[in-house]
Protein backbone atom coordinates (compact mmCIF):
# COMPACT_ATOMS: atom_id res chain seq x y z
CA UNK A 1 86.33 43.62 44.57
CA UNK A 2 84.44 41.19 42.41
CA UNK A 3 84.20 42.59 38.13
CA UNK A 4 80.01 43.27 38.69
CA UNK A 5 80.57 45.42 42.09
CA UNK A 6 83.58 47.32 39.97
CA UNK A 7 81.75 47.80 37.01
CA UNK A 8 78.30 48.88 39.25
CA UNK A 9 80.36 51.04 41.63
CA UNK A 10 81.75 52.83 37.84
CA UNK A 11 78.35 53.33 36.49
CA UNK A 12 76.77 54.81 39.81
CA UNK A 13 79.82 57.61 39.84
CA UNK A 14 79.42 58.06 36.06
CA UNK A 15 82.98 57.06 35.19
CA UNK A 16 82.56 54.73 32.64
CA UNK A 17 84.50 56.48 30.46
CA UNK A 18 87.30 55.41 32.48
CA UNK A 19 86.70 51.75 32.05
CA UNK A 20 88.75 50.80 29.30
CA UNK A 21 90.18 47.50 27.36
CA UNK A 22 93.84 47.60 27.38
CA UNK A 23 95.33 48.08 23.76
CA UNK A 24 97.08 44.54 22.40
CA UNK A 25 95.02 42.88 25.70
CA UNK A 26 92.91 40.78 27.18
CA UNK A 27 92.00 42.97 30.07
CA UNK A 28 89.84 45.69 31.03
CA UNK A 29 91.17 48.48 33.07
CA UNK A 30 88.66 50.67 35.79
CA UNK A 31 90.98 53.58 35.99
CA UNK A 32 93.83 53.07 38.09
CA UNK A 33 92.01 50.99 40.66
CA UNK A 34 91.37 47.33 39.19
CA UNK A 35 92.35 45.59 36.36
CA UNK A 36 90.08 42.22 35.70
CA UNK A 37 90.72 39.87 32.65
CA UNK A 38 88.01 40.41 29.63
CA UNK A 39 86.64 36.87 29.64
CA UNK A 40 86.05 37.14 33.27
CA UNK A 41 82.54 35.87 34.67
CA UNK A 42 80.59 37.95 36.95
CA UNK A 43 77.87 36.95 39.16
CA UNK A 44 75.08 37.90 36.88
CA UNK A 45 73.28 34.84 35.64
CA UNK A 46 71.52 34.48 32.98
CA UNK A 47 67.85 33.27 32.55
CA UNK A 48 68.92 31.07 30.87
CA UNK A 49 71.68 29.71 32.97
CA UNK A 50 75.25 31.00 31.90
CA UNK A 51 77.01 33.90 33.93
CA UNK A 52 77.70 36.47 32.09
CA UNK A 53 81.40 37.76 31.25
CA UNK A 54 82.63 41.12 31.98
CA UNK A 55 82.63 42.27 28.32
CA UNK A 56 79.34 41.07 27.38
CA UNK A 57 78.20 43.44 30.57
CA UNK A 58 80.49 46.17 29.63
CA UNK A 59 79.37 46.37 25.79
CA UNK A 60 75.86 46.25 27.11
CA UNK A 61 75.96 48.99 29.76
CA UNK A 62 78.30 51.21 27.19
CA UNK A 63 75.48 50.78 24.65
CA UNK A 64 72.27 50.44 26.27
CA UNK A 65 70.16 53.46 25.09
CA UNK A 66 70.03 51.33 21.64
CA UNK A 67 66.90 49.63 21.13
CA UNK A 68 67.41 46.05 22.23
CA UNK A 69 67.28 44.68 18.02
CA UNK A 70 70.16 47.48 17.28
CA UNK A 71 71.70 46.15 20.13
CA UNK A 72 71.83 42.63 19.17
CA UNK A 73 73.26 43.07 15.77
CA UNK A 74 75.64 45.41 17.08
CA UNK A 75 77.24 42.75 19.21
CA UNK A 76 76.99 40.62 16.66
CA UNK A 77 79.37 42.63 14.59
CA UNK A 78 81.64 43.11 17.46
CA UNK A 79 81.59 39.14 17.84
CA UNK A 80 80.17 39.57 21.79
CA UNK A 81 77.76 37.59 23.20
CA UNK A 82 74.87 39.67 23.85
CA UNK A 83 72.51 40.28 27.06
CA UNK A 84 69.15 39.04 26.65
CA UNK A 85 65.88 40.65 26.59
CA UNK A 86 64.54 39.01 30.06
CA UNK A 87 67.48 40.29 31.73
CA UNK A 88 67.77 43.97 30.45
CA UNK A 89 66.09 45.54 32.73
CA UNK A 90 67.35 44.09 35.97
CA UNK A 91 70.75 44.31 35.11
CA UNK A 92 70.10 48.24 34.37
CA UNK A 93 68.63 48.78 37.51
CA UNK A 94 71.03 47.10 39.34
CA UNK A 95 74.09 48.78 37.48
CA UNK A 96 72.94 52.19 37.79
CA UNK A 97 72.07 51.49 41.62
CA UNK A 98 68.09 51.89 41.04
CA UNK A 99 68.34 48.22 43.31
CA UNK A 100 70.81 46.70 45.69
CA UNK A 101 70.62 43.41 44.60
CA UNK A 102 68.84 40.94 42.14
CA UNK A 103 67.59 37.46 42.59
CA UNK A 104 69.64 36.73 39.27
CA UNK A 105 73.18 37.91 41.14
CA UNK A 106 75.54 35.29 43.49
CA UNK A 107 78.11 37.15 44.75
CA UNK A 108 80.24 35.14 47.35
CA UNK A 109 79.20 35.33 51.19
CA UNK A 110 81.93 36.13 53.54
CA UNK A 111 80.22 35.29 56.52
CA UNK A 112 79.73 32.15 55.65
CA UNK A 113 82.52 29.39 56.72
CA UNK A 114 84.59 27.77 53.86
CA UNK A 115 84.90 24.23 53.68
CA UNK A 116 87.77 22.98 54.98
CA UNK A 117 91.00 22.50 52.93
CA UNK A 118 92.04 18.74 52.59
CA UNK A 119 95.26 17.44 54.40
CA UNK A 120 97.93 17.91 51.76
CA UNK A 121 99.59 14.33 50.86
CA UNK A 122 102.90 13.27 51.91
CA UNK A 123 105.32 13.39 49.21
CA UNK A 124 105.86 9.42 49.47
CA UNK A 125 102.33 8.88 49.01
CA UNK A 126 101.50 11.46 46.06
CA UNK A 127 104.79 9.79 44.43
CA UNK A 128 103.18 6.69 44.67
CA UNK A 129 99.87 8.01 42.71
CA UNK A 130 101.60 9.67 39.78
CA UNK A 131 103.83 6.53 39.53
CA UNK A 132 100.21 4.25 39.36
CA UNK A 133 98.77 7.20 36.98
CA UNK A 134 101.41 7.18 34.86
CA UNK A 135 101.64 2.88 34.56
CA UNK A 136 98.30 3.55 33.37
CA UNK A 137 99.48 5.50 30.41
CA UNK A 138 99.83 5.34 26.79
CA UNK A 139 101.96 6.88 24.26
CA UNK A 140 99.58 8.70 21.64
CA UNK A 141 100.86 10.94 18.50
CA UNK A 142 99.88 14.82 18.82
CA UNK A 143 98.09 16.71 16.18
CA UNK A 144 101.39 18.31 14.92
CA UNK A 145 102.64 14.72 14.12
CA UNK A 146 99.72 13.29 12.96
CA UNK A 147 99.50 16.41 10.03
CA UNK A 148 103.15 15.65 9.33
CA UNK A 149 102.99 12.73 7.44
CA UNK A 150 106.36 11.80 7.27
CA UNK A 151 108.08 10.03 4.13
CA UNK A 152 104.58 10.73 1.97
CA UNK A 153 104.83 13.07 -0.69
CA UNK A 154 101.15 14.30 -1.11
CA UNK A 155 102.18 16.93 -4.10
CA UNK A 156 103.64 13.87 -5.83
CA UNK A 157 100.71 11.81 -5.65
CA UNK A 158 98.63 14.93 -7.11
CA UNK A 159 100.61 15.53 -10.18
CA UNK A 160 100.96 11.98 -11.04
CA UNK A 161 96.66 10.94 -10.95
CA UNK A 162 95.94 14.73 -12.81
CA UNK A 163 98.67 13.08 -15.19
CA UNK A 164 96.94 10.50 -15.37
CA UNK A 165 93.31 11.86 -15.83
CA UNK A 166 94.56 14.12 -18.69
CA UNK A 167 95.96 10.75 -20.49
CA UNK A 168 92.69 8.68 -19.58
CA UNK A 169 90.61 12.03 -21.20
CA UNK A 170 92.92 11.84 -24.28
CA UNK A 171 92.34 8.31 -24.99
CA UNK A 172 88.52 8.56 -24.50
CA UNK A 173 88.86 11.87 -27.22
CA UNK A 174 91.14 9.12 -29.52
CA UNK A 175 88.65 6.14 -29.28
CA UNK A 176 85.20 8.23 -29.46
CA UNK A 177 86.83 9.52 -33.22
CA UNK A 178 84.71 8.88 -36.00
CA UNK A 179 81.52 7.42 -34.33
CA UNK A 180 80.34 10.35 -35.13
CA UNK A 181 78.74 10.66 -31.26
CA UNK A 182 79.13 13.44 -28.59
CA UNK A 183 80.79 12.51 -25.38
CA UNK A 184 79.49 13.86 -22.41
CA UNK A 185 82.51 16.09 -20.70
CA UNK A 186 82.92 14.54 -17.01
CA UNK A 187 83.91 17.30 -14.05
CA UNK A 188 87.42 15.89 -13.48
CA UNK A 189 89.75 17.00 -10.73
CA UNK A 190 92.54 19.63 -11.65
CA UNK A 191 95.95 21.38 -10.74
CA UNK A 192 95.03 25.38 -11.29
CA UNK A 193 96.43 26.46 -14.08
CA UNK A 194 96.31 30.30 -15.80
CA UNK A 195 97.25 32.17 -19.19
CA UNK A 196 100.96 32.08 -19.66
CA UNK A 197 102.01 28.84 -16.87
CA UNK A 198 103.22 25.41 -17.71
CA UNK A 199 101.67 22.95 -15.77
CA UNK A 200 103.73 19.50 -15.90
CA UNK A 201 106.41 18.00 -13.84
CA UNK A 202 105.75 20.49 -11.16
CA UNK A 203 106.56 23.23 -13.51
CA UNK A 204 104.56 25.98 -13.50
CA UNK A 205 102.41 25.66 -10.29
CA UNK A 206 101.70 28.99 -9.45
CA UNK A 207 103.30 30.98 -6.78
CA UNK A 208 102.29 32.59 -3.11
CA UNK A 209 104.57 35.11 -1.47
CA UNK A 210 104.54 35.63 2.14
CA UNK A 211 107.11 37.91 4.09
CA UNK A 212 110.33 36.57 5.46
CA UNK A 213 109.93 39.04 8.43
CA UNK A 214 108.97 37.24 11.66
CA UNK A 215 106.21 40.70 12.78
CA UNK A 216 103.27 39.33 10.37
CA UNK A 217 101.24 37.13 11.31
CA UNK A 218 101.36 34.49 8.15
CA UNK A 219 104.99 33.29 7.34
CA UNK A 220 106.66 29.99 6.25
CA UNK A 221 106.39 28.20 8.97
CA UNK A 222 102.24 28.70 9.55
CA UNK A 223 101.04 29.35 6.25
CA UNK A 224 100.23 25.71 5.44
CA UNK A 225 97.92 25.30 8.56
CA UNK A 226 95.94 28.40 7.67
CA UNK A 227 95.56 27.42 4.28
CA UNK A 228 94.84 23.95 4.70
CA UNK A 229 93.67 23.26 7.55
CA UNK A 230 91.90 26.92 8.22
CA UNK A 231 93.87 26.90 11.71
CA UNK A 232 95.78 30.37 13.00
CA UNK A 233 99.20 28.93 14.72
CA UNK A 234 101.72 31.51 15.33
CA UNK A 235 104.73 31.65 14.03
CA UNK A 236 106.98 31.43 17.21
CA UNK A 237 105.12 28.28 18.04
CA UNK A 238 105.61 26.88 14.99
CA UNK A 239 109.51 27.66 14.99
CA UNK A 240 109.67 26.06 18.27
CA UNK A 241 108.11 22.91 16.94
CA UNK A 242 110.70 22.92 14.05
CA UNK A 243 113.60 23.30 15.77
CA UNK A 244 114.09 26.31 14.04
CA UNK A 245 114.76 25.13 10.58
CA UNK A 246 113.64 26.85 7.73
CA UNK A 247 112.01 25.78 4.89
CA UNK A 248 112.90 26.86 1.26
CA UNK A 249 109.52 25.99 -0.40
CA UNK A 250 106.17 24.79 0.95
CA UNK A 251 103.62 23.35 -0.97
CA UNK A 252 100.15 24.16 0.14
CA UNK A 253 96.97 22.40 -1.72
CA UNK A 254 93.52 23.66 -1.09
CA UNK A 255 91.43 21.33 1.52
CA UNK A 256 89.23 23.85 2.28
CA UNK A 257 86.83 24.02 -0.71
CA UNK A 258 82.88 24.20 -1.36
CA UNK A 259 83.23 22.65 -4.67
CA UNK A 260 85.14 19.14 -3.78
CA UNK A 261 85.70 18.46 -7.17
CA UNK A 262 88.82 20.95 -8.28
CA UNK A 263 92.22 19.80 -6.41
CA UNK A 264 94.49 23.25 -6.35
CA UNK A 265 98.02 23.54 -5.80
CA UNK A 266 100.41 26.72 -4.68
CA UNK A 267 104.35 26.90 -3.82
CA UNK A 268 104.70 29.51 -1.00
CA UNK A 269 108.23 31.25 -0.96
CA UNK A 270 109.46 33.78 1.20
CA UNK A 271 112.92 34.77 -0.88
CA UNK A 272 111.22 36.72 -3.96
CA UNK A 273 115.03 37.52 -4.60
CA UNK A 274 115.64 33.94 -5.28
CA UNK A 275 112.90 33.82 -8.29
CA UNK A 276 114.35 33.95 -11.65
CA UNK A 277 112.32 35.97 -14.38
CA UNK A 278 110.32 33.53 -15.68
CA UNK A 279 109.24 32.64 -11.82
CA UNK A 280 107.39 35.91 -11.38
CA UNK A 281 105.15 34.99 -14.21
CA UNK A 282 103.52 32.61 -11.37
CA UNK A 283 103.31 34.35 -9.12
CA UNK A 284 99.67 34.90 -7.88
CA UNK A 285 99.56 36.16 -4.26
CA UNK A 286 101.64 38.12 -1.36
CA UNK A 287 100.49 38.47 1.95
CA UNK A 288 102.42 42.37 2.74
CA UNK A 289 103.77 43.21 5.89
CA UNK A 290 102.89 46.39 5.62
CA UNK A 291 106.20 48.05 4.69
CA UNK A 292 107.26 49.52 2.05
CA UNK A 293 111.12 47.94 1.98
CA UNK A 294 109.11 44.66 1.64
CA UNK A 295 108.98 45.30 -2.57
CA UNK A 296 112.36 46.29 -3.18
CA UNK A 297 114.15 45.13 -6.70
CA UNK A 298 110.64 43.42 -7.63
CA UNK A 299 109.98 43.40 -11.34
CA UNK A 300 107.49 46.31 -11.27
CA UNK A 301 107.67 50.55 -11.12
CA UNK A 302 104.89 50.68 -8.23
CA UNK A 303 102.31 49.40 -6.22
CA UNK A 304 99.44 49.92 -8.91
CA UNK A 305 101.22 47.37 -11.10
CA UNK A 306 102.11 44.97 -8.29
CA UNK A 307 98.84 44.71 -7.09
CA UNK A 308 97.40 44.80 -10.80
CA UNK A 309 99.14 41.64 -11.52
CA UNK A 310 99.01 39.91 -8.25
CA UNK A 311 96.56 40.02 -5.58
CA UNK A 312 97.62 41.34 -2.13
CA UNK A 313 96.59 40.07 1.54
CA UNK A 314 96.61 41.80 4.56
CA UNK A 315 96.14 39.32 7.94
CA UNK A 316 95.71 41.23 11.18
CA UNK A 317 94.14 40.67 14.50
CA UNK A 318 90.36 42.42 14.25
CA UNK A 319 91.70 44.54 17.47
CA UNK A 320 94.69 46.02 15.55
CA UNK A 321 94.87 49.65 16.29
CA UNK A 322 93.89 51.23 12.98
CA UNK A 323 97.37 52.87 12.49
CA UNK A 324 98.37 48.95 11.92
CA UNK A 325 97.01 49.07 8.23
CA UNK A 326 96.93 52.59 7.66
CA UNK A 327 99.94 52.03 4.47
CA UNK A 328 98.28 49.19 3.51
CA UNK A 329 94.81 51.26 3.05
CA UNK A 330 96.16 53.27 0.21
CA UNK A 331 97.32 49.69 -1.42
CA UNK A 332 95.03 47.51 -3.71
CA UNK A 333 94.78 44.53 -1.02
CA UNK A 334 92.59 42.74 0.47
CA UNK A 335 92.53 43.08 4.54
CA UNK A 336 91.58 39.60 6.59
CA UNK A 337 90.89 39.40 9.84
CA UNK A 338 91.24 37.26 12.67
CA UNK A 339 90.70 36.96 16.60
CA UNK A 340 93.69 36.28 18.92
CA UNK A 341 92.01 34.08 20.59
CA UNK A 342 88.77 32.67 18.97
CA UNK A 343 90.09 29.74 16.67
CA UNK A 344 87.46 28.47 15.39
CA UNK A 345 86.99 31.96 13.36
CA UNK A 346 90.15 30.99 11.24
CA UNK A 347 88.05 28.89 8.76
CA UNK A 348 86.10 31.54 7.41
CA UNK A 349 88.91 33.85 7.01
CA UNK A 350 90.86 31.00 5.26
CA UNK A 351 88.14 30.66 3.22
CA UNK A 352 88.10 34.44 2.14
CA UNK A 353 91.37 34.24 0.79
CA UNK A 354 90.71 31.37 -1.03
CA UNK A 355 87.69 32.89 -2.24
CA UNK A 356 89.70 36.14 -3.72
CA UNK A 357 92.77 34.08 -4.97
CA UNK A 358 90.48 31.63 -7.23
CA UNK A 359 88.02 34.86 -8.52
CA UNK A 360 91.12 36.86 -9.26
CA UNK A 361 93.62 33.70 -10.94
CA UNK A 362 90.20 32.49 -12.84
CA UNK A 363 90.10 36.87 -14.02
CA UNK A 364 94.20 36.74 -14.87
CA UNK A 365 93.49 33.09 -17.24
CA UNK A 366 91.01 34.65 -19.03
CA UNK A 367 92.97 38.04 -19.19
C-alpha cells in the first residue's frame, strides 16, 4: 500500500492515534501494519506542482481543526512544510473518505503495462564503458582536503598582523604627540581579549571545553566545522577521516560573524585535567554532556559557580526525547538545537553560540 491510501485508510477508521513517528527515526509507523520513511512523497500534488511528503500530510490531518493562519505558523515552528490553502479542502475530503479520488492525486495504475526492462549488458561490454568513463576522469580534492590546509598555520598568521596593528597604532599615538590634534580611532581587527588574560605569543587566548566522551554531539574532532564553518559533521565521521588520531588542542577562529571587522580566537580542549591553575582563568565555554561525572576535580564547589563564571552549551537534536536534557534544565546553560538531517540549519545555531559566548566574555571583561 502506497503512504496516502495508508494514511486515508487510518483516518476513515479513526486510528490516527496509532500513526506514530518512531522515536530516534526517520519513519512513521501505522500500527503494526506499515512502516513508510518520513520524507516519503505521496501522490498528492500540489497546486502548485510539488507532491507532498508524508509528514507534511500527517501534521496537517493531525492538526486540521486549526484555522489555516494557526496552522501555518505552527508548522513553521515544527520546521514542516505546510499544506496550502487551495488544497485544504480536497485533501480533507479525500482523507476522511467524503470522495474517492481527486483530480490532484496519481496513484500508480496496475492495469496498465510497464515498459519493458532493457536487456542487461554483458559484463565485457559494461567493462568496456566504465573503463571509457573512467579515462575520462580527473582527480579533484574533496571538501575535507580543501578545509585542511596543510603546512599553513592560520593562528600564526593572526597573532603576528594583530601584532602588528597594535605596533602600527602605537607609533601613530608616538608621532601624533604634541600637535596638539585629535586622531580619529580607526575600527581595527582584534584577538578577544577579557579582564584578567594575557594576550601575546599565544598566551592567554581564551579557552572552550568540550567533552572527551564520544555520546555528545560536539567533540574534538567536529567542533571546528561547527564553529567555523557553521556545518554539523558527526563525530564518528570525522574519526574515520582522521584515522583516529586525536588532537590535543584545536584552534577555532570565528568566520561566522555579522560584524567582519573583529577577528576572534578560542583553544578548544577536551582534558580539563590537563589545565594548570592559571589555565582555568581562560576558560570561557563548555559544551556539557549532560552528566554530572563530567565536572569532577574542577576548580569550583557547584554548578551555580561553574556556570557563573563560564557559560554552558547544550547541543541536541530538536527531536531529543525531553528526558535527554532534563539534568541539564536545572543547570544555567544554554540549550542549541539542531536537525539530524537538515544541514543547512547548522548556521544559525552556530551563530547562537557565538552570539551568547561574545555577550557573555564582553559581560566577564567588564566584570
Amino acid at each position: 500500500m502506497d503512504p496516502l491510501s495508508a494514511l486515508r485508510d487510518f483516518t476513515v477508521r479513526g486510528e490516527l492515534s496509532k500513526v506514530t513517528r518512531v522515536a530516534n527515526s526517520d519513519e512513521i509507523r501505522f500500527g503494526s501494519d506499515y512502516t513508510f520513511p518520513a520524507m516519503a512523497e505521496t501522490a498528492f500534488r500540489s497546486k502548485q506542482g510539488n507532491l507532498y511528503t508524508l509528514e507534511t500530510l500527517l501534521y496537517f490531518i493531525q492538526n486540521h481543526h486549526l484555522k489555516h493562519t494557526d496552522y501555518l505558523q505552527s508548522s513553521r515552528l515544527h520546521r514542516l512544510p505546510s499544506v496550502t490553502l487551495p488544497d485544504r479542502r480536497p485533501l480533507l475530503d479525500y482523507l476522511h473518505g467524503r470522495t474517492s479520488t481527486s483530480d490532484s492525486i496519481e496513484l500508480p495504475n496496475p492495469d496498465l503495462p510497464q515498459p519493458p526492462l532493457p536487456p542487461p549488458e554483458e559484463p565485457q561490454t559494461k567493462k568496456i564503458r566504465v573503463l571509457e568513463i573512467r579515462s575520462l576522469e580527473r582527480p579533484l580534492k574533496d571538501r575535507e582536503a580543501l578545509l585542511e590546509s596543510k603546512n599553513r598555520d592560520f593562528y600564526g598568521v593572526l597573532i603576528a598582523s594583530t601584532k602588528r596593528e597594535e605596533e602600527r597604532q602605537r607609533m601613530e599615538v608616538k608621532g601624533g604627540g604634541g600637535g596638539g590634534g585629535v586622531k580619529e580611532e580607526k575600527p581595527k581587527a582584534k584577538i578577544l581579549s577579557f579582564k584578567g588574560s594575557k594576550i601575546g605569543g599565544g598566551e592567554g587566548v581564551p579557552i572552550i571545553l568540550v567533552p572527551s566522551a564520544f555520546q555528545t554531539l560536539i567533540t574534538i574532532y567536529n567542533v571546528k566545522e561547527f564553529l567555523e564553518d557553521g556545518v554539523f559533521v558527526p563525530t564518528e565521521a570525522k574519526v574515520k577521516q582522521g584515522g583516529g588520531q586525536r588532537p590535543e588542542v584545536v584552534t577555532v577562529q570565528k568566520k561566522l560573524s555579522r560584524d567582519n571587522r573583529a577577528v576572534t580566537a578560542y583553544e578548544v580542549r577536551d582534558k580539563p585535567s590537563a589545565l594548570r591553575a592559571d589555565d582555568w582563568d581562560r576558560v570561557v565555554a563548555v559544551f556539557v554532556l549532560g552528566k554530572e561525572w563530567q565536572f569532577k576535580d574542577w576548580p569550583f564547589k557547584d554548578h551555580v559557580e561553574i556556570f557563573n563564571k563560564i557559560i554552558g552549551f547544550f547541543v541536541r537534536f530538536e527531536d531529543d526525547s525531553v528526558e535527554s536534557a532534563k539534568i541539564v534544565k536545572q543547570w544555567n546553560v544554554k540549550i542549541i538545537s539542531i536537525s539530524k538531517n537538515k544541514r543547512h540549519q547548522d548556521r544559525a545555531a552556530a551563530l547562537e553560540v557565538w552570539d551568547r559566548l561574545e555577550e557573555f566574555v564582553r559581560s566577564r571583561s567588564h566584570a
